[in-house]
Structures are given as C-alpha cells and as structure tokens.
C-alpha atoms as a PDB file:
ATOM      1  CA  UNK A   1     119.478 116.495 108.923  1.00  0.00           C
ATOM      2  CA  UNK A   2     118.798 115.428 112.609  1.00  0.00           C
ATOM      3  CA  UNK A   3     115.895 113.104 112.064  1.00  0.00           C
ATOM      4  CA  UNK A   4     116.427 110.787 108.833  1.00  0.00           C
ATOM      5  CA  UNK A   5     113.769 108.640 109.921  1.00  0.00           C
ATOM      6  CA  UNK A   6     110.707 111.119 109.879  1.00  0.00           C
ATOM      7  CA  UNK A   7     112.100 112.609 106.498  1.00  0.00           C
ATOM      8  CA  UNK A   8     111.924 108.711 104.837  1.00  0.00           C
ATOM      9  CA  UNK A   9     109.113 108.641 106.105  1.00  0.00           C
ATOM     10  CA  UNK A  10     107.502 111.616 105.383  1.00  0.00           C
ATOM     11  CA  UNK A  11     109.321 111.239 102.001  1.00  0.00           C
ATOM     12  CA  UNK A  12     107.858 107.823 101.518  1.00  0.00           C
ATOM     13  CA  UNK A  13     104.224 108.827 102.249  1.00  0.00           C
ATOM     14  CA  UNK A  14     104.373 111.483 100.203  1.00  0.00           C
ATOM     15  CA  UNK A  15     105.864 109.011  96.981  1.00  0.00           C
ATOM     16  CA  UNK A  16     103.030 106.859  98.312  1.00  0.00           C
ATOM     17  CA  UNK A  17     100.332 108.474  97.616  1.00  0.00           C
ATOM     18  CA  UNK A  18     101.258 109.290  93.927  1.00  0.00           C
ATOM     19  CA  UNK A  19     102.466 105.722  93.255  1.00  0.00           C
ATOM     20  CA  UNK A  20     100.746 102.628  94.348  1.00  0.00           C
ATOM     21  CA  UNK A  21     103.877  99.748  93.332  1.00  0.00           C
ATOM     22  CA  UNK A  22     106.452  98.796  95.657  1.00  0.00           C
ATOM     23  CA  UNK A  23     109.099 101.269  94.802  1.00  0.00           C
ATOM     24  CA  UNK A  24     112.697 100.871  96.258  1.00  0.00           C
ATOM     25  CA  UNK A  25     112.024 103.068  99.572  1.00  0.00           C
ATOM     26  CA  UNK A  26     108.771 100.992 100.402  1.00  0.00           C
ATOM     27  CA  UNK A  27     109.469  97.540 100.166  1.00  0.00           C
ATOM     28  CA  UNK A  28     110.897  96.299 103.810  1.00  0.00           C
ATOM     29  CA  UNK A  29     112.340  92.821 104.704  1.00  0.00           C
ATOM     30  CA  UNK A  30     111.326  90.916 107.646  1.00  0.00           C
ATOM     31  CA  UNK A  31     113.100  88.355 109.291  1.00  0.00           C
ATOM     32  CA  UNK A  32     112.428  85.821 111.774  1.00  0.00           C
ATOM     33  CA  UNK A  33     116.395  85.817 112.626  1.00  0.00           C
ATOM     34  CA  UNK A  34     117.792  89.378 113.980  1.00  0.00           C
ATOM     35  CA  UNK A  35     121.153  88.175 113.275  1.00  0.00           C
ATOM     36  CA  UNK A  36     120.491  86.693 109.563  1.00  0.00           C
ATOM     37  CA  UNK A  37     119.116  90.501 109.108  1.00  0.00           C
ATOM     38  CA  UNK A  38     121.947  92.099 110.470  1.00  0.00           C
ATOM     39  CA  UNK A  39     124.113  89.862 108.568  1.00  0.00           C
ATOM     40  CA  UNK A  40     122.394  90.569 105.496  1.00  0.00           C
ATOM     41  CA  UNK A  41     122.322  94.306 105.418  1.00  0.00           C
ATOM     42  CA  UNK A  42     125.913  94.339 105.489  1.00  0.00           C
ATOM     43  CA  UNK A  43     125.233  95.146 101.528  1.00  0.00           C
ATOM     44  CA  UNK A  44     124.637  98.639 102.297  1.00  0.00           C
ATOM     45  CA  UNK A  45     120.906  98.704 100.406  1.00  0.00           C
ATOM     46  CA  UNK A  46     119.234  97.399 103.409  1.00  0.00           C
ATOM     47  CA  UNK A  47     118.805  99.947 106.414  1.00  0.00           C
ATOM     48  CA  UNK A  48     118.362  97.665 109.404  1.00  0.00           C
ATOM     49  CA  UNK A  49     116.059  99.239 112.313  1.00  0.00           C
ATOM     50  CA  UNK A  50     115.800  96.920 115.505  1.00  0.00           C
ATOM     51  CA  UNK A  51     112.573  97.850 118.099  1.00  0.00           C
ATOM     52  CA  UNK A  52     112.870  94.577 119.668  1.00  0.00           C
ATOM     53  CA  UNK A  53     115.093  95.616 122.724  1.00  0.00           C
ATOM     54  CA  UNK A  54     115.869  99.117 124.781  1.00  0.00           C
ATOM     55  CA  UNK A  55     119.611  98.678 123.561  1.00  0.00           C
ATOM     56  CA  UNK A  56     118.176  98.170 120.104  1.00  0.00           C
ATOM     57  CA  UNK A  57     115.662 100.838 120.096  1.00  0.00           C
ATOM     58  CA  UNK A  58     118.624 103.394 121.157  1.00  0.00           C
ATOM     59  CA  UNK A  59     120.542 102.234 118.453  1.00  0.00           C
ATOM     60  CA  UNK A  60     118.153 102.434 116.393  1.00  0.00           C
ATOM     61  CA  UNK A  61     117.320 106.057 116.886  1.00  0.00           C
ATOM     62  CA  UNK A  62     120.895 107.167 117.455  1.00  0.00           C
ATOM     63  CA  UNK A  63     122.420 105.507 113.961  1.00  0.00           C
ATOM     64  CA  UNK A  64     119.009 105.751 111.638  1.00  0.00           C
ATOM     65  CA  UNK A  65     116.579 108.753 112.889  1.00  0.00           C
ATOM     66  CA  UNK A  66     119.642 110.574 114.255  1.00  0.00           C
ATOM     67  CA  UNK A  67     117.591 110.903 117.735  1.00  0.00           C
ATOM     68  CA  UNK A  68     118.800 110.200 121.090  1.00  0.00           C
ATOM     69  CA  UNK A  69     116.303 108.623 123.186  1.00  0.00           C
ATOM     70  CA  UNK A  70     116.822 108.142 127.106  1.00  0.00           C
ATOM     71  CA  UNK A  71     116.898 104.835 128.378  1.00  0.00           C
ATOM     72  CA  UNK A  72     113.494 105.169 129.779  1.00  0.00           C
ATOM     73  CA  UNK A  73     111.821 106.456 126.615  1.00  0.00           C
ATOM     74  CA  UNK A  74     113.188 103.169 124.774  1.00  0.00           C
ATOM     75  CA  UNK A  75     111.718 100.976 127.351  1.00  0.00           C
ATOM     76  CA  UNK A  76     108.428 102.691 127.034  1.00  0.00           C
ATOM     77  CA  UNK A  77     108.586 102.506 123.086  1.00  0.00           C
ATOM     78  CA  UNK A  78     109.557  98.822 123.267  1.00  0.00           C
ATOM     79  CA  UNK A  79     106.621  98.070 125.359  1.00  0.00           C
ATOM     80  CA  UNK A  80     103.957 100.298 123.263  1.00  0.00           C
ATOM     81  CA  UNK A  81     105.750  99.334 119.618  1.00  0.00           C
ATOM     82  CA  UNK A  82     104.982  96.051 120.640  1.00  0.00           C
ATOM     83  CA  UNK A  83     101.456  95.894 121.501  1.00  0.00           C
ATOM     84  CA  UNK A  84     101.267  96.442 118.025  1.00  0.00           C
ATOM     85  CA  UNK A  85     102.347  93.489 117.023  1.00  0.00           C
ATOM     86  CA  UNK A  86     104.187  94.741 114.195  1.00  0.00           C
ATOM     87  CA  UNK A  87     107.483  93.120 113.271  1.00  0.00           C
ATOM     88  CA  UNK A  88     110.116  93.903 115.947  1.00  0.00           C
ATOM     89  CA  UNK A  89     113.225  94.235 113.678  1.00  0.00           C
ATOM     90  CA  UNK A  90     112.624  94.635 109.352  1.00  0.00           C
ATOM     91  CA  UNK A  91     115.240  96.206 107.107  1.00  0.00           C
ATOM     92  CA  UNK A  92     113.883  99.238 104.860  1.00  0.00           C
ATOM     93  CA  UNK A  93     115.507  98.658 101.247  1.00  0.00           C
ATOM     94  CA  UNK A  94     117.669 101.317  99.589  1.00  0.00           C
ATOM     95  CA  UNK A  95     117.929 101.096  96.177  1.00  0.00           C
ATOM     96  CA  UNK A  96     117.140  97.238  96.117  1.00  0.00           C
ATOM     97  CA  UNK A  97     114.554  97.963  93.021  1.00  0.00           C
ATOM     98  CA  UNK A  98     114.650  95.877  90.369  1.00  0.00           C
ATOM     99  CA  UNK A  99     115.451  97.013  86.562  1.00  0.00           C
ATOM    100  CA  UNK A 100     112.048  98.935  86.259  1.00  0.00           C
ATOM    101  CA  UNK A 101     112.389 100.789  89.839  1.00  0.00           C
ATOM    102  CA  UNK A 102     110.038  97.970  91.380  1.00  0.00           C
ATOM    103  CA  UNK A 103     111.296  94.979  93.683  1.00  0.00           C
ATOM    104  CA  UNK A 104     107.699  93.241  93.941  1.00  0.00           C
ATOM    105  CA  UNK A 105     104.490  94.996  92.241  1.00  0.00           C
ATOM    106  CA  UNK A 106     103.463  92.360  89.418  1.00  0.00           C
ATOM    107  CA  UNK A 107     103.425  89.036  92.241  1.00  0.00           C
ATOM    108  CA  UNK A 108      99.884  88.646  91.670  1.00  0.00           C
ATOM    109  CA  UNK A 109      99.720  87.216  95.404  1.00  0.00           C
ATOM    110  CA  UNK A 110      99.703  90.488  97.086  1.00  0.00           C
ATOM    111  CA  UNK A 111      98.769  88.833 100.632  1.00  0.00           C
ATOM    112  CA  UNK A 112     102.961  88.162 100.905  1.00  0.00           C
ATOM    113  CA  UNK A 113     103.470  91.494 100.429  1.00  0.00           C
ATOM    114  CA  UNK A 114     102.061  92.480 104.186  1.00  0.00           C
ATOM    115  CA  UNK A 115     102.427  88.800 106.056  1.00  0.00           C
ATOM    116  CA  UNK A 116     105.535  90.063 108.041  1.00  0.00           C
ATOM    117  CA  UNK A 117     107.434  87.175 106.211  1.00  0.00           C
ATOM    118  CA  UNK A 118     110.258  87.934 103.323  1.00  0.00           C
ATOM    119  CA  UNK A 119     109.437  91.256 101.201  1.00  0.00           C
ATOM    120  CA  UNK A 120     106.901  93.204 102.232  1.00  0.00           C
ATOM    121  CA  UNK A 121     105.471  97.074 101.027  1.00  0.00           C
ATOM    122  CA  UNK A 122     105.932  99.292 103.989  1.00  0.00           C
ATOM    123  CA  UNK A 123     102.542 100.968 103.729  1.00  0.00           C
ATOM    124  CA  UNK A 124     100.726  97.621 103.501  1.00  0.00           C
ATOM    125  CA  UNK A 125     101.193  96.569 107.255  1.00  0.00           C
ATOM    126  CA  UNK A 126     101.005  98.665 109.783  1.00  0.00           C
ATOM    127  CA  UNK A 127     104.609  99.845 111.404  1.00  0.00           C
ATOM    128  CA  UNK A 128     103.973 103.480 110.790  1.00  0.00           C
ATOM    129  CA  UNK A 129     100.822 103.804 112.732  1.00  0.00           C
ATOM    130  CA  UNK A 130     102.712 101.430 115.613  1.00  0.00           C
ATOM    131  CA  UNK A 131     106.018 103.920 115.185  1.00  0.00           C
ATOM    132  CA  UNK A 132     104.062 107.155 115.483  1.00  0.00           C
ATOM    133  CA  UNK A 133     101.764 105.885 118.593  1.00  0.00           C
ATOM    134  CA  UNK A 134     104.392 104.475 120.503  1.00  0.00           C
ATOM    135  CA  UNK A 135     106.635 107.670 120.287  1.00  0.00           C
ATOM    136  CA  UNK A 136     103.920 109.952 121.254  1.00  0.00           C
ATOM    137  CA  UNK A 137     102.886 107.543 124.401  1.00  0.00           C
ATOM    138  CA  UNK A 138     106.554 107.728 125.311  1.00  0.00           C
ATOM    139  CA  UNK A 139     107.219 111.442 124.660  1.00  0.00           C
ATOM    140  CA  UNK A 140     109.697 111.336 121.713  1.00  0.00           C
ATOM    141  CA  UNK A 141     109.237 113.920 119.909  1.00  0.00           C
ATOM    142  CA  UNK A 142     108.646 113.335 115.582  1.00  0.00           C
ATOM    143  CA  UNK A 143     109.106 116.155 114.197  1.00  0.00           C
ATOM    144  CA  UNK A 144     112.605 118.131 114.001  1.00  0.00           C
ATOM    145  CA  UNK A 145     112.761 120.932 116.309  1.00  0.00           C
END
C-alpha cells in the first residue's frame, strides 16, 4: 500500500457519507503546540501529520502517505496548504472512539467540533479540500500509480 493517506481518506469519505457522528477515523486533534502533539501521539492512536514546514511536509508524506515528495514540491505545498488557513499540524485518531464507536457526536455544541481547537470531525473543517488543492498546484500526484 504506497499511499496510506489517500486510502484513509478515501476510506473516510466513503464511511462519511453513510454515517454522520464522529467515528474513530474522523475525529482529528488540533494543537496550538507541535511538540505537546508530538508528545502526545506517542500512544500509538493518534497519527500525527505536520504541513507546517518543508522538513515536516516530507516527513509527513514519507512516514504517513508513504509518498516521497522533492524538496521543492514540499515548499510549494507548504505555501498553498497554507493559504488555506487550515490547521498546520492535527493528529488523525485511530481507534480513540469511545465505548459506542463515537469520541464526540452527542456535545450538543457542535461549533467545537470544527474551531481548529481540541477535537474536531475531520469533514467539518476544511483540510481535505486544502490537502487536495495544494498537491495538485504543486504536482504531487493523489492517486496510486
């Protein structure tokens, strides 16, 4: 499997559109501290994905979408990921559910869910969209070849 990332997230839209609670593979957790995150997915049921440097970005792809990316395609996806304004670094939950497969789907205040602050639901913001755009900009290829 050479590109994890586009299968989760094919995977994940897919689930999506049959289920609308936050299920295990959409909730996400945004941080304002790239370290805290990266301390706290040590756990092994966060997958942490970091868009907020080159270095990161090539990490990113190497270790989670199992892509390699030259130097000057991360720079480009850096700079187009972030016109987005989407968050630069979030952790994608793995089996963090609670006891009825959900992590956050009866908090009436569903605002928190997409503020970019604590646990959010994946589809509610808008990192997908800011993913797909800034890979085709930069020529990175999403699909597996």
């Amino acid at each position: 499997m050479r590109h994890r990332f586009t299968t989760l997230i094919a995977v994940s839209v897919a689930a999506l559109t049959l289920a609308s609670s936050a299920f295990a593979f959409d909730c996400i957790r945004v941080s304002s501290s790239l370290q805290g995150l990266q301390a706290s997915t040590k756990s092994g049921k966060w997958l942490l994905l970091n868009f907020s440097t080159a270095t990161g970005a090539r990490q990113t792809f190497a270790s989670v979408i199992e892509q390699e990316i030259t130097p000057a395609q991360a720079d480009c996806f850096v700079t187009e990921y972030a016109k987005a304004q989407q968050p630069l670094y979030f952790a994608i939950g793995i089996g963090v559910a609670g006891p009825n497969g959900v992590l956050a789907h009866l908090n009436p205040n569903t605002k928190v869910l997409s503020d970019g602050k604590g646990i959010d639901h994946l589809e509610a913001g808008g990192i997908f969209p800011a993913f797909a755009a800034a890979s085709i900009t930069c020529g990175i290829p999403l699909e597996e070849e």
